[in-house]
PDB file of N, CA and C in Angstrom:
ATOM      1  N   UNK A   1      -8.702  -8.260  20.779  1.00  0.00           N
ATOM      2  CA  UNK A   1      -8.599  -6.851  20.439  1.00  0.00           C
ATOM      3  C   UNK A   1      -8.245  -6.048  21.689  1.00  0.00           C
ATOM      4  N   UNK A   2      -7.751  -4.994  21.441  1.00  0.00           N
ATOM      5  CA  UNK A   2      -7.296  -4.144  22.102  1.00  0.00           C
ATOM      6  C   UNK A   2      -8.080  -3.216  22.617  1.00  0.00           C
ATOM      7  N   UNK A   3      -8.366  -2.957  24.172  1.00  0.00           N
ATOM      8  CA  UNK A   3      -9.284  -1.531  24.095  1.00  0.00           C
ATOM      9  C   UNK A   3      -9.094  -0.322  23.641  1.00  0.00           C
ATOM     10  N   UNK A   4      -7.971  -0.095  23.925  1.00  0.00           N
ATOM     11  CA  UNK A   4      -8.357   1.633  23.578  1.00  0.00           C
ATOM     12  C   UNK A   4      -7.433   1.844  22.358  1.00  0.00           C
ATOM     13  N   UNK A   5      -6.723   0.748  21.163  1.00  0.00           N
ATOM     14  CA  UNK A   5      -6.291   0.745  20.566  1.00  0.00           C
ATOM     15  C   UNK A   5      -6.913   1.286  19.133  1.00  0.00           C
ATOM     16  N   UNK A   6      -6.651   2.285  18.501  1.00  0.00           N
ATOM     17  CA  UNK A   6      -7.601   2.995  17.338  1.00  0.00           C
ATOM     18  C   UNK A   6      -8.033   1.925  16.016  1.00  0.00           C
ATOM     19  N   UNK A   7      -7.000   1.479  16.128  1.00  0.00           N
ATOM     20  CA  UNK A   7      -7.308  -0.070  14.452  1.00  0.00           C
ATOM     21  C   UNK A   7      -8.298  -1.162  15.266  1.00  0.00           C
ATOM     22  N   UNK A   8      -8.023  -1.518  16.804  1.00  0.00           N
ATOM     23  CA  UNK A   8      -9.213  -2.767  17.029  1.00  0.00           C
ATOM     24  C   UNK A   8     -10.447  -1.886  17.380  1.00  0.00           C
ATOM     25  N   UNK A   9     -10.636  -0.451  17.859  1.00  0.00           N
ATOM     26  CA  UNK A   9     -11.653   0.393  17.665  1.00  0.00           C
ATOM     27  C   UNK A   9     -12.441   0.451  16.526  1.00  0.00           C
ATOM     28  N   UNK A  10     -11.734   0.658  14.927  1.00  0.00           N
ATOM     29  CA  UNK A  10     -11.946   0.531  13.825  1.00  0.00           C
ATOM     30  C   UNK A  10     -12.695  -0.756  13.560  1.00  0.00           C
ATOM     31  N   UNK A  11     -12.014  -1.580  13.979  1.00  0.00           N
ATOM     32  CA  UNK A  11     -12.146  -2.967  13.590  1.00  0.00           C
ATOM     33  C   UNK A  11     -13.531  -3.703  14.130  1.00  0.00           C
ATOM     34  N   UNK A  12     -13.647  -2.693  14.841  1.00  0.00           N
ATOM     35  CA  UNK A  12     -15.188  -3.192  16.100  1.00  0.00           C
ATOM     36  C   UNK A  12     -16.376  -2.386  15.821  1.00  0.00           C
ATOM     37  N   UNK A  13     -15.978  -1.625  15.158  1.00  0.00           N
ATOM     38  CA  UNK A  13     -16.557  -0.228  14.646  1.00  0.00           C
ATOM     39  C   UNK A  13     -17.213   0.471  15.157  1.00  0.00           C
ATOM     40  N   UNK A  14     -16.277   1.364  16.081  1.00  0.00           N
ATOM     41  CA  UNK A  14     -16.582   1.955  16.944  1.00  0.00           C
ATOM     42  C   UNK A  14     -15.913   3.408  16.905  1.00  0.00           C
ATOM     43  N   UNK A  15     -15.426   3.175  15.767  1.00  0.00           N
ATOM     44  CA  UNK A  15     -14.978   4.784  14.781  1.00  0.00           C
ATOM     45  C   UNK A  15     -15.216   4.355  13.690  1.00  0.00           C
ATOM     46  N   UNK A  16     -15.800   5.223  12.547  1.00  0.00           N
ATOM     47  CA  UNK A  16     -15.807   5.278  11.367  1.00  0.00           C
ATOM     48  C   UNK A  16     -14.821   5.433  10.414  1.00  0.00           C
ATOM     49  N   UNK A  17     -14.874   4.155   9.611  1.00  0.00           N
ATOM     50  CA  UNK A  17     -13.965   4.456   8.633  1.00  0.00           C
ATOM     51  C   UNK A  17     -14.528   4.453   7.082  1.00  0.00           C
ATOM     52  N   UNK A  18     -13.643   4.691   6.305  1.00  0.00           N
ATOM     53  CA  UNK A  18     -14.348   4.187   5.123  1.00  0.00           C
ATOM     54  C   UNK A  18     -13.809   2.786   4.583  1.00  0.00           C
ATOM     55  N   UNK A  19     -14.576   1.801   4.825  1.00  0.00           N
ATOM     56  CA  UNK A  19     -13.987   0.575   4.427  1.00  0.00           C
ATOM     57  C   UNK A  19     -14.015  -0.071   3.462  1.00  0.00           C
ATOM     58  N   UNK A  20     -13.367  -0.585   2.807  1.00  0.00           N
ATOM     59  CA  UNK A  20     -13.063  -1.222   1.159  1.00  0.00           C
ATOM     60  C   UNK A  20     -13.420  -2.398   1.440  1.00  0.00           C
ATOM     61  N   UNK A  21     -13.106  -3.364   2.350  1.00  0.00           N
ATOM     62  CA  UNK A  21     -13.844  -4.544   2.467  1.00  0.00           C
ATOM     63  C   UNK A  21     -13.670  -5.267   3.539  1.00  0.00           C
ATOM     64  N   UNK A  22     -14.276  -6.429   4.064  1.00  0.00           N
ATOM     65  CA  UNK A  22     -13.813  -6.711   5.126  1.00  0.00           C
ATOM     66  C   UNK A  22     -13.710  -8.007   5.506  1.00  0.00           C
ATOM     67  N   UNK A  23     -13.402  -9.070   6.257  1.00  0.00           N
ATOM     68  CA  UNK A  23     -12.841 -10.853   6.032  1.00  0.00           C
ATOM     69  C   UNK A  23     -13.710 -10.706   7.429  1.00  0.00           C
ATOM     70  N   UNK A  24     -13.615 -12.442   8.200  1.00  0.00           N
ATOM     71  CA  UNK A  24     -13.596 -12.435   9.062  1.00  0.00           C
ATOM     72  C   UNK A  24     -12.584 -11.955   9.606  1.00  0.00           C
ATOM     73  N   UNK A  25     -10.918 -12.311   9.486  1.00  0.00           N
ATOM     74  CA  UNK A  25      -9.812 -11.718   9.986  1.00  0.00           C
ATOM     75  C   UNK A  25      -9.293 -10.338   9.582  1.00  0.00           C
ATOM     76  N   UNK A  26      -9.929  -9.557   8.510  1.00  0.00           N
ATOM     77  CA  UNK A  26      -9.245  -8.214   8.013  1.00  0.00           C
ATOM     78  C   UNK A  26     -10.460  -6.719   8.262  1.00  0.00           C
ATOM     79  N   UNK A  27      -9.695  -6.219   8.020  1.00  0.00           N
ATOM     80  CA  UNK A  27     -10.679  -4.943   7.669  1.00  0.00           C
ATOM     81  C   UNK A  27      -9.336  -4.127   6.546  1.00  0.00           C
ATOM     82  N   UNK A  28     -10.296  -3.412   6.115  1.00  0.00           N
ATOM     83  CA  UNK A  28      -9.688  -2.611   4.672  1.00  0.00           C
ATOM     84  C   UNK A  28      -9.620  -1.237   4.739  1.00  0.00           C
ATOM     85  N   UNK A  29      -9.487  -0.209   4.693  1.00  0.00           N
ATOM     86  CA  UNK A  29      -9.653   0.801   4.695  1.00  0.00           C
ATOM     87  C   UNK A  29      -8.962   2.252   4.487  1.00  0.00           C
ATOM     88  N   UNK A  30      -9.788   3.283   3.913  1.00  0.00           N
ATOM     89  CA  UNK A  30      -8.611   4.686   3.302  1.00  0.00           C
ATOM     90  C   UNK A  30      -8.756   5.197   4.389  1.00  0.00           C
ATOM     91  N   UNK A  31      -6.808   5.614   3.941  1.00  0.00           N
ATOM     92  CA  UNK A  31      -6.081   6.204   4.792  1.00  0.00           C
ATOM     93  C   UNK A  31      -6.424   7.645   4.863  1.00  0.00           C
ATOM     94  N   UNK A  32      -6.789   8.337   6.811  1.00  0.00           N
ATOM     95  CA  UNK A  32      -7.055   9.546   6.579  1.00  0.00           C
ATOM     96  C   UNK A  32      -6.023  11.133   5.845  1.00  0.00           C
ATOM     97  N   UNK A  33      -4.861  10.346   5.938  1.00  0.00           N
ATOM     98  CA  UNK A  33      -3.934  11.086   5.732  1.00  0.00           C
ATOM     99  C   UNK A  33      -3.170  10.557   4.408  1.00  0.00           C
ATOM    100  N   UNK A  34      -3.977  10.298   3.054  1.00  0.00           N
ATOM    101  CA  UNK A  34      -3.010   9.541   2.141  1.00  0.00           C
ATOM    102  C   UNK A  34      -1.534  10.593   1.665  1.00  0.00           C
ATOM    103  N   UNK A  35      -0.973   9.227   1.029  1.00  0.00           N
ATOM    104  CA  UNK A  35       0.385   9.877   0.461  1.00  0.00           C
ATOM    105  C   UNK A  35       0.468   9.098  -0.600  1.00  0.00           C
ATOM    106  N   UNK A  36      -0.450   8.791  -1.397  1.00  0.00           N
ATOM    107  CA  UNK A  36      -0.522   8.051  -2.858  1.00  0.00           C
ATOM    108  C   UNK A  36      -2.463   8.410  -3.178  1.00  0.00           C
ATOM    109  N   UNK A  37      -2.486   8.375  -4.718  1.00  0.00           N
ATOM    110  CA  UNK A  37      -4.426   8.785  -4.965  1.00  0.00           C
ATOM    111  C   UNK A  37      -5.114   7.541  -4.416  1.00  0.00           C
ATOM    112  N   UNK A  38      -4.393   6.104  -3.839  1.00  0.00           N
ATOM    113  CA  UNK A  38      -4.810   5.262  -3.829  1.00  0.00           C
ATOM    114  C   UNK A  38      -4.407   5.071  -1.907  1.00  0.00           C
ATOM    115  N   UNK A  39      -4.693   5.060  -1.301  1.00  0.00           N
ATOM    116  CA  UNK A  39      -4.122   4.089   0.415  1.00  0.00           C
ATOM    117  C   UNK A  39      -4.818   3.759   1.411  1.00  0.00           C
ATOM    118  N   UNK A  40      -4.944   2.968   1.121  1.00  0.00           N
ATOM    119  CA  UNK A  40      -5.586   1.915   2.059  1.00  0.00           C
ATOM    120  C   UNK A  40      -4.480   1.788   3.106  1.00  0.00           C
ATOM    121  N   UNK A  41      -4.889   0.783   4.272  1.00  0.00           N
ATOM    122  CA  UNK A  41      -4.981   0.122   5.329  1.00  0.00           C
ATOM    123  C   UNK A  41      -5.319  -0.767   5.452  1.00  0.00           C
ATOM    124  N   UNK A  42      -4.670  -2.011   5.808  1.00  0.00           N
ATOM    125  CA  UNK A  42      -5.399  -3.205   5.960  1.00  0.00           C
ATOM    126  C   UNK A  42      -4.900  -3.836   7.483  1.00  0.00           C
ATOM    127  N   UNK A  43      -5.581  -4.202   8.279  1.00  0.00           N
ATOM    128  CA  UNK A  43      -5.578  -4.622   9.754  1.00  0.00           C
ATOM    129  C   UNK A  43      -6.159  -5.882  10.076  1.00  0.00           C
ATOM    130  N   UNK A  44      -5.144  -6.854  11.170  1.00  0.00           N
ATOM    131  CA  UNK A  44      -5.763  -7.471  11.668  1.00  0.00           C
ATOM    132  C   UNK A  44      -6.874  -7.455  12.546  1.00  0.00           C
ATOM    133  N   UNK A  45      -8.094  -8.147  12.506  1.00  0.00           N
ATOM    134  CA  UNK A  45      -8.848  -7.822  13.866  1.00  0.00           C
ATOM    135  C   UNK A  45      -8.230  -8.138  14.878  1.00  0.00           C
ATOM    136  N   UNK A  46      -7.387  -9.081  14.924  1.00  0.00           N
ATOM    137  CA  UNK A  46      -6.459  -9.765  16.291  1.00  0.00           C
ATOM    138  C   UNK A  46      -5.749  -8.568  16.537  1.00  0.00           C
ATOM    139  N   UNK A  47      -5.492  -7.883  17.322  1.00  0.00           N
ATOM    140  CA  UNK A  47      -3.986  -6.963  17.593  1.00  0.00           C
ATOM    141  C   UNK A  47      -3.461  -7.743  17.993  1.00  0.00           C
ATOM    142  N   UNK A  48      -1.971  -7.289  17.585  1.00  0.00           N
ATOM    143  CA  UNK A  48      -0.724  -7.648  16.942  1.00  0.00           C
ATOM    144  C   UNK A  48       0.120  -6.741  16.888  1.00  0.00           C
ATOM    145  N   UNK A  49       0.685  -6.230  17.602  1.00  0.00           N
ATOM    146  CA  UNK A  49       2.085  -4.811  17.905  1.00  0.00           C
ATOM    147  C   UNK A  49       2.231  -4.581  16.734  1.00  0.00           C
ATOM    148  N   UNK A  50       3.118  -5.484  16.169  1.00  0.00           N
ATOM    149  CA  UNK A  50       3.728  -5.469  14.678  1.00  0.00           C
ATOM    150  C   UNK A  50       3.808  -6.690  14.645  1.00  0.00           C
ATOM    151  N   UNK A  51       4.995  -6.469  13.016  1.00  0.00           N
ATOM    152  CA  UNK A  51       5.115  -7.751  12.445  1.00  0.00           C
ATOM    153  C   UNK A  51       5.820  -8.477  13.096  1.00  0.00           C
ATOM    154  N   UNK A  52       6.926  -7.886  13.747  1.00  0.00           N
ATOM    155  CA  UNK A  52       7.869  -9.301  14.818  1.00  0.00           C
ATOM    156  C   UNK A  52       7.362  -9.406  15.965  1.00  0.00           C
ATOM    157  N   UNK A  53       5.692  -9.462  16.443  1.00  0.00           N
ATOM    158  CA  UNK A  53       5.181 -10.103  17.477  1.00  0.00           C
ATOM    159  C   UNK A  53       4.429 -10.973  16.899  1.00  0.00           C
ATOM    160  N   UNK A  54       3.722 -11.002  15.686  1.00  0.00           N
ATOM    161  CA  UNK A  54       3.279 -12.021  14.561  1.00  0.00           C
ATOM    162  C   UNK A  54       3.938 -13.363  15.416  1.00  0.00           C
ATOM    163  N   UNK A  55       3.019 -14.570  15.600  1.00  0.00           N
ATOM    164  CA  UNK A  55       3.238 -15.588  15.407  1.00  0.00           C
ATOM    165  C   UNK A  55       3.123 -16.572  14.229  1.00  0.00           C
ATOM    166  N   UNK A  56       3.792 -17.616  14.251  1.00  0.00           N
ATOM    167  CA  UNK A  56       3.176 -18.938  13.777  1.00  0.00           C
ATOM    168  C   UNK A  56       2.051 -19.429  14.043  1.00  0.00           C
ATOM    169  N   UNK A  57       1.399 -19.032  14.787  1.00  0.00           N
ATOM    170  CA  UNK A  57      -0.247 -19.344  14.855  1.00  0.00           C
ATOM    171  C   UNK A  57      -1.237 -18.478  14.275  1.00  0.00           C
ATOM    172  N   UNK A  58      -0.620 -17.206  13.953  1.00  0.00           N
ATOM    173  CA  UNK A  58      -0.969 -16.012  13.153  1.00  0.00           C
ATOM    174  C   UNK A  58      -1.344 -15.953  11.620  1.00  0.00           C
ATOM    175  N   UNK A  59      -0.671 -17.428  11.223  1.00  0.00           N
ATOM    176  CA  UNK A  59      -0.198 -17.256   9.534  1.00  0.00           C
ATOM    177  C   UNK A  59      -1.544 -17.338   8.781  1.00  0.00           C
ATOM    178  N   UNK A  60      -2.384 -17.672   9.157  1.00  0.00           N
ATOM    179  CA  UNK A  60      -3.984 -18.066   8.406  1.00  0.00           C
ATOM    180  C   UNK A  60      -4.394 -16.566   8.496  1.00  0.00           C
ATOM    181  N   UNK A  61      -4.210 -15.646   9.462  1.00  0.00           N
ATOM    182  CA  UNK A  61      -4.403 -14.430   9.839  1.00  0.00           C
ATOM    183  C   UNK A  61      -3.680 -13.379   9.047  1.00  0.00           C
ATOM    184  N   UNK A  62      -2.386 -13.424   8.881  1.00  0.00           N
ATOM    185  CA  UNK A  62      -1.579 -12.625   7.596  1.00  0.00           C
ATOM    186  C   UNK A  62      -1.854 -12.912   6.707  1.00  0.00           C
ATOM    187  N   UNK A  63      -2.022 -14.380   6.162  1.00  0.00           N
ATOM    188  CA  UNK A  63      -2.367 -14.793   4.696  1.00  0.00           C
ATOM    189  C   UNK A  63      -3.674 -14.177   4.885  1.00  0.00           C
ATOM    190  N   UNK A  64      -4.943 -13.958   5.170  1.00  0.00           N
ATOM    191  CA  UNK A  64      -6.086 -13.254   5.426  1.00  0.00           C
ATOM    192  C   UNK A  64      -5.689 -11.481   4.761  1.00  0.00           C
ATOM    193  N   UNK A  65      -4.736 -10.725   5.515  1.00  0.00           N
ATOM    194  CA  UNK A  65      -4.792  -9.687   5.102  1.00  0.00           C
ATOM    195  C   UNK A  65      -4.015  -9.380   4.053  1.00  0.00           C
ATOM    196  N   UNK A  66      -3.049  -9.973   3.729  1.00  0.00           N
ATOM    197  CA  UNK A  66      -2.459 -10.303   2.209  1.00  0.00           C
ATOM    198  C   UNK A  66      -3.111 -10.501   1.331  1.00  0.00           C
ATOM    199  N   UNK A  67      -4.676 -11.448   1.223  1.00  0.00           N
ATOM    200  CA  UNK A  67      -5.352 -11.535   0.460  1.00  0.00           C
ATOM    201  C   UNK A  67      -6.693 -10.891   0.077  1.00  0.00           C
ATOM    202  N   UNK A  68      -6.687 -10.370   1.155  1.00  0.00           N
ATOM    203  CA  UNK A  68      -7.369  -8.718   1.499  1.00  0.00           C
ATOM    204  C   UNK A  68      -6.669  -7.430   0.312  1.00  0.00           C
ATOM    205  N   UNK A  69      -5.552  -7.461   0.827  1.00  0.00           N
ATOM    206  CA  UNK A  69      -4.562  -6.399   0.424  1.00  0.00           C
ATOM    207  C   UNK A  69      -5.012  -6.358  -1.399  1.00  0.00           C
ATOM    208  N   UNK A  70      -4.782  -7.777  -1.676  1.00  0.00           N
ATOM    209  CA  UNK A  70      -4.815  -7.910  -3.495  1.00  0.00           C
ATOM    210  C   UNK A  70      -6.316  -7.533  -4.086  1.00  0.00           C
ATOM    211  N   UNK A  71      -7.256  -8.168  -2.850  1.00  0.00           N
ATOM    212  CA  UNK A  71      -8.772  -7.944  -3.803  1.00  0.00           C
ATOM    213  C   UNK A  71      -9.176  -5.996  -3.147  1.00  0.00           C
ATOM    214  N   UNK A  72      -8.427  -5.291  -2.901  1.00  0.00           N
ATOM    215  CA  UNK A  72      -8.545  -3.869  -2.228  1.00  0.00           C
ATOM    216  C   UNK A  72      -7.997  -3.818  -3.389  1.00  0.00           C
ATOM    217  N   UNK A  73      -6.537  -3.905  -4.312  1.00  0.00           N
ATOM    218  CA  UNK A  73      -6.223  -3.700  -5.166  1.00  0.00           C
ATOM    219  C   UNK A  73      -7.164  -4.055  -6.415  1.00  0.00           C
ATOM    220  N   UNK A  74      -7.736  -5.027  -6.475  1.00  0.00           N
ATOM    221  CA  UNK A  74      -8.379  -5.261  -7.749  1.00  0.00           C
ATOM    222  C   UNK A  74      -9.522  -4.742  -7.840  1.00  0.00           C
ATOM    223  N   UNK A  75     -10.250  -4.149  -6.393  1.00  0.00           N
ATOM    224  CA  UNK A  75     -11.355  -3.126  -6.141  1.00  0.00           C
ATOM    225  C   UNK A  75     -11.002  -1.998  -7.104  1.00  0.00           C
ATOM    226  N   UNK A  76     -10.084  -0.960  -6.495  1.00  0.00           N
ATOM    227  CA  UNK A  76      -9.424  -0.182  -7.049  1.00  0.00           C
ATOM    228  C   UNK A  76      -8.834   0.492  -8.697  1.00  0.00           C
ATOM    229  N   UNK A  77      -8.902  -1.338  -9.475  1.00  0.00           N
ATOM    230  CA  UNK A  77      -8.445  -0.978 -10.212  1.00  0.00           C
ATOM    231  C   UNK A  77      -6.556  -0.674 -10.838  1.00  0.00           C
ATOM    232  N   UNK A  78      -6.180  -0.957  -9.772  1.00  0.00           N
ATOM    233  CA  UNK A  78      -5.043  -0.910  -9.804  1.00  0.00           C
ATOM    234  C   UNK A  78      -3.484  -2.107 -10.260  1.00  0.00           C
ATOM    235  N   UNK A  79      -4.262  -3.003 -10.326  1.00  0.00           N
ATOM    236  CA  UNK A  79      -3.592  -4.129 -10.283  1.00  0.00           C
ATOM    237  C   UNK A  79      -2.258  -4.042 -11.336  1.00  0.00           C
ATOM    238  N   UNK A  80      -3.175  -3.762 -12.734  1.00  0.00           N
ATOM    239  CA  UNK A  80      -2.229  -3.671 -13.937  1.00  0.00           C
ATOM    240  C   UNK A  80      -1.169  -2.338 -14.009  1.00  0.00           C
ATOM    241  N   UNK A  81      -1.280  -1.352 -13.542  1.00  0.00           N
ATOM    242  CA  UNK A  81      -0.431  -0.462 -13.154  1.00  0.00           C
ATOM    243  C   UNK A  81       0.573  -0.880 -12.011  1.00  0.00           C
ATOM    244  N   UNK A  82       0.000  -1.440 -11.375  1.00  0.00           N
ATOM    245  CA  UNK A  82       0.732  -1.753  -9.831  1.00  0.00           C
ATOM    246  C   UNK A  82       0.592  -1.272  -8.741  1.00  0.00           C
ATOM    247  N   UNK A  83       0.757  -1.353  -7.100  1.00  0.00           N
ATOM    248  CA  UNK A  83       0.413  -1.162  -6.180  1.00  0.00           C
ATOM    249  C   UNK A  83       2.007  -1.673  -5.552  1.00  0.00           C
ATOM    250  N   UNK A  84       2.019  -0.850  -4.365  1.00  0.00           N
ATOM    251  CA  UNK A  84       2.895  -0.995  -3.355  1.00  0.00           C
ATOM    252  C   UNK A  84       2.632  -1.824  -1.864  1.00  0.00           C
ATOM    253  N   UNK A  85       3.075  -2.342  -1.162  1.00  0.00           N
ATOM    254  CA  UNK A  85       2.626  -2.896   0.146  1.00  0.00           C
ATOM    255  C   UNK A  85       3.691  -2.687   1.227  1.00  0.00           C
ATOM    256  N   UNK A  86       3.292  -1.976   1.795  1.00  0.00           N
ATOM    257  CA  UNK A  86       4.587  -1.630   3.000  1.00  0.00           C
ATOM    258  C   UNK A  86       4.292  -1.781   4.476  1.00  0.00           C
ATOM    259  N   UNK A  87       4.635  -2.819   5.554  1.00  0.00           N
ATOM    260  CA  UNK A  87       4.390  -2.500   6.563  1.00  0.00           C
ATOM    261  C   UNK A  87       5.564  -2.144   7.428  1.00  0.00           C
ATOM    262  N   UNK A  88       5.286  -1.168   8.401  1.00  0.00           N
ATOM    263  CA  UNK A  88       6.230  -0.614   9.262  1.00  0.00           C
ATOM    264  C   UNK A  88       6.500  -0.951  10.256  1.00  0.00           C
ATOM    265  N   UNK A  89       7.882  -1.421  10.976  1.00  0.00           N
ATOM    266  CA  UNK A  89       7.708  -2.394  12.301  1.00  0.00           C
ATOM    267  C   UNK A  89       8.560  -1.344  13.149  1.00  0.00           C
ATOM    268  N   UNK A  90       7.855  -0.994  14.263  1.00  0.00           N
ATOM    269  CA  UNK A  90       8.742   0.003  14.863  1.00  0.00           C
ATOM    270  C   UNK A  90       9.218   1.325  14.637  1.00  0.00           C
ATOM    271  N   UNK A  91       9.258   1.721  15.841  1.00  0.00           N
ATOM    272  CA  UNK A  91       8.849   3.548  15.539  1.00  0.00           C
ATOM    273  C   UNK A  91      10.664   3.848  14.636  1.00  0.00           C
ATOM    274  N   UNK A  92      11.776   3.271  14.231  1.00  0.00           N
ATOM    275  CA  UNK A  92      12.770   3.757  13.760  1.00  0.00           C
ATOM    276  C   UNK A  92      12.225   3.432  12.022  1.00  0.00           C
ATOM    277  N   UNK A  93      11.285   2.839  11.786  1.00  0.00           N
ATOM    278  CA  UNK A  93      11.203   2.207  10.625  1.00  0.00           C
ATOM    279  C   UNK A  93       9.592   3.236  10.360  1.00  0.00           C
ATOM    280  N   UNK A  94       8.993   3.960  11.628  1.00  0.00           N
ATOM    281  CA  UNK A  94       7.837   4.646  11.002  1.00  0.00           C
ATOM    282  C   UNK A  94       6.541   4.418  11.627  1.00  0.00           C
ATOM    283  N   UNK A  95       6.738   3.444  12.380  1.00  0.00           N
ATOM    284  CA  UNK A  95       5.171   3.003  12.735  1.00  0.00           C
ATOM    285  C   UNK A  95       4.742   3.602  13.802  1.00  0.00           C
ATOM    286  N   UNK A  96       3.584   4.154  13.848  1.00  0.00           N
ATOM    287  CA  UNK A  96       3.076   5.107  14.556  1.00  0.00           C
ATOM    288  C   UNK A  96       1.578   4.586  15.123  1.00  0.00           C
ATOM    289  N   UNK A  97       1.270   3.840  14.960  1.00  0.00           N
ATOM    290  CA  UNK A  97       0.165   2.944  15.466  1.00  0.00           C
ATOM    291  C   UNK A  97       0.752   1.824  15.849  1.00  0.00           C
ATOM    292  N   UNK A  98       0.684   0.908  17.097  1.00  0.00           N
ATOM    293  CA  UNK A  98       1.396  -0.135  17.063  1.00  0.00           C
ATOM    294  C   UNK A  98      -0.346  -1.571  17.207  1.00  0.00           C
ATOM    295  N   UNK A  99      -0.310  -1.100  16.136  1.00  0.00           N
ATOM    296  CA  UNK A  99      -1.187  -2.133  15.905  1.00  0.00           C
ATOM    297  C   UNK A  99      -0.765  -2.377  14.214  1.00  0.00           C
ATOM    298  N   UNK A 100      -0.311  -3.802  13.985  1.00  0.00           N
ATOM    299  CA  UNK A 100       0.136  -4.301  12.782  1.00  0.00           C
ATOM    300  C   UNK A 100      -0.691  -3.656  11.910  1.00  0.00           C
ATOM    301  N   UNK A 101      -0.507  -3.570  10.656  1.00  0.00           N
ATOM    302  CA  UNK A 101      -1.518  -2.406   9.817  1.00  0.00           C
ATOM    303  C   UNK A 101      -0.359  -2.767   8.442  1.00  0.00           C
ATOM    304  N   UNK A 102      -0.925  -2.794   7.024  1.00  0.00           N
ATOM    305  CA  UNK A 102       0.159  -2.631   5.955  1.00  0.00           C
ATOM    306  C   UNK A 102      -0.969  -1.555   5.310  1.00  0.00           C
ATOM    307  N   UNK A 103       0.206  -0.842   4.260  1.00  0.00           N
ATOM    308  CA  UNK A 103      -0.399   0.585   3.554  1.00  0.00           C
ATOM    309  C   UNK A 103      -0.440  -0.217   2.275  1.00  0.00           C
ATOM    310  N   UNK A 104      -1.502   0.000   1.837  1.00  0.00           N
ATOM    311  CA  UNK A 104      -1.158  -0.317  -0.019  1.00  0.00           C
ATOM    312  C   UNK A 104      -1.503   0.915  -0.513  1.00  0.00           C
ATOM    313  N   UNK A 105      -0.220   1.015  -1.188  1.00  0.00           N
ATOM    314  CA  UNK A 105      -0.284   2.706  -2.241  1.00  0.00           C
ATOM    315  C   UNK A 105      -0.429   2.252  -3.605  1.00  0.00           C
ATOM    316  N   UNK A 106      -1.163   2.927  -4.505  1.00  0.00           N
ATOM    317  CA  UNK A 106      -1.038   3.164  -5.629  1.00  0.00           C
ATOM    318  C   UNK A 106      -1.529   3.997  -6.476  1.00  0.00           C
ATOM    319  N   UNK A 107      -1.473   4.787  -7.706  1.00  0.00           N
ATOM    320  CA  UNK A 107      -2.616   5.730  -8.331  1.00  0.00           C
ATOM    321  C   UNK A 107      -1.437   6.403  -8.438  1.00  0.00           C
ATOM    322  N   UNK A 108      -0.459   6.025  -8.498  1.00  0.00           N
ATOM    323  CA  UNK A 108       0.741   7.279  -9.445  1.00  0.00           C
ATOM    324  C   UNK A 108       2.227   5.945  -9.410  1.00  0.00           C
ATOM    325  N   UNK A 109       2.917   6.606 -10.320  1.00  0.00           N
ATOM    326  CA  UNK A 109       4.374   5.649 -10.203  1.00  0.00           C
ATOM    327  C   UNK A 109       5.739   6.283  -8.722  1.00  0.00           C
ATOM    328  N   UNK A 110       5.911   4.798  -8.059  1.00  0.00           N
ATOM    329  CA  UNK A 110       6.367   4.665  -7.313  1.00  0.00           C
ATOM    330  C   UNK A 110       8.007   4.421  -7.628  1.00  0.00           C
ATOM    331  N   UNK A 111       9.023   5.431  -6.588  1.00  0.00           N
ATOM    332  CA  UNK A 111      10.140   5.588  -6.791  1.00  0.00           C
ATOM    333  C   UNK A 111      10.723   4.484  -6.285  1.00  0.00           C
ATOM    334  N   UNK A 112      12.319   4.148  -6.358  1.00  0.00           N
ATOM    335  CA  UNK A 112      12.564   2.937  -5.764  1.00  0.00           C
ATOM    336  C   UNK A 112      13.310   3.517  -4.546  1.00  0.00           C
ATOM    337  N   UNK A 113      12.732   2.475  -3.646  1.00  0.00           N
ATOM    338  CA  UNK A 113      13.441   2.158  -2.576  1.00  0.00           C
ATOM    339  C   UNK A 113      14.674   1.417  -2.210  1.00  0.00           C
ATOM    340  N   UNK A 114      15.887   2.111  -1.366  1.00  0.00           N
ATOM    341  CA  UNK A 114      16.891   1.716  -1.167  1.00  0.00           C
ATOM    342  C   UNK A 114      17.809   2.224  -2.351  1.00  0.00           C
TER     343      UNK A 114
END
């Protein structure tokens, strides 16, 4: 983990969040600033820039918050409507924390992308 990084802060809990659930490798949690009735956060405890610093030694660790991501969704309630999963790699693409992080939105219908 990262010191002064705000998600391995989170992750150590050493800021409060509100957390949906948590793995050995994940933490869960709503977003302070949502943009869906539903958004979470889901983080590695490992920091991890983004997704293209992700290794191959990482993959037990993504599959971790991927499977995080679905039971946050089935917390929620959301499953049968649907949910979104977006992570952002790099500040041209949005990412503003560079600590790997995916958003799951849901709680209204989602427009298409591209």
């Amino acid at each position: 983990m990262s010191e002064n990084c705000i998600f391995c802060r989170i992750a150590r809990g050493e800021i409060p969040a509100e957390k949906i659930l948590e793995t050995d490798h994940t933490v869960v949690f709503k977003d302070i600033h949502p943009v869906a009735p539903v958004h979470y956060l889901a983080v590695p405890k490992k920091h991890i820039d983004h997704l293209d610093k992700a290794d191959p030694k990482d993959a037990a660790i993504l599959a971790d918050v991927l499977l995080s991501l679905a039971e946050a969704a089935r917390k929620a309630g959301v499953v049968d409507a649907g949910y979104r999963v977006i992570a952002n790699t790099n500040r041209d693409a949005g990412q503003e924390v560079f600590h790997l992080h995916f958003h799951l939105l849901a709680g209204r219908r989602m427009g298409h992308m591209g």
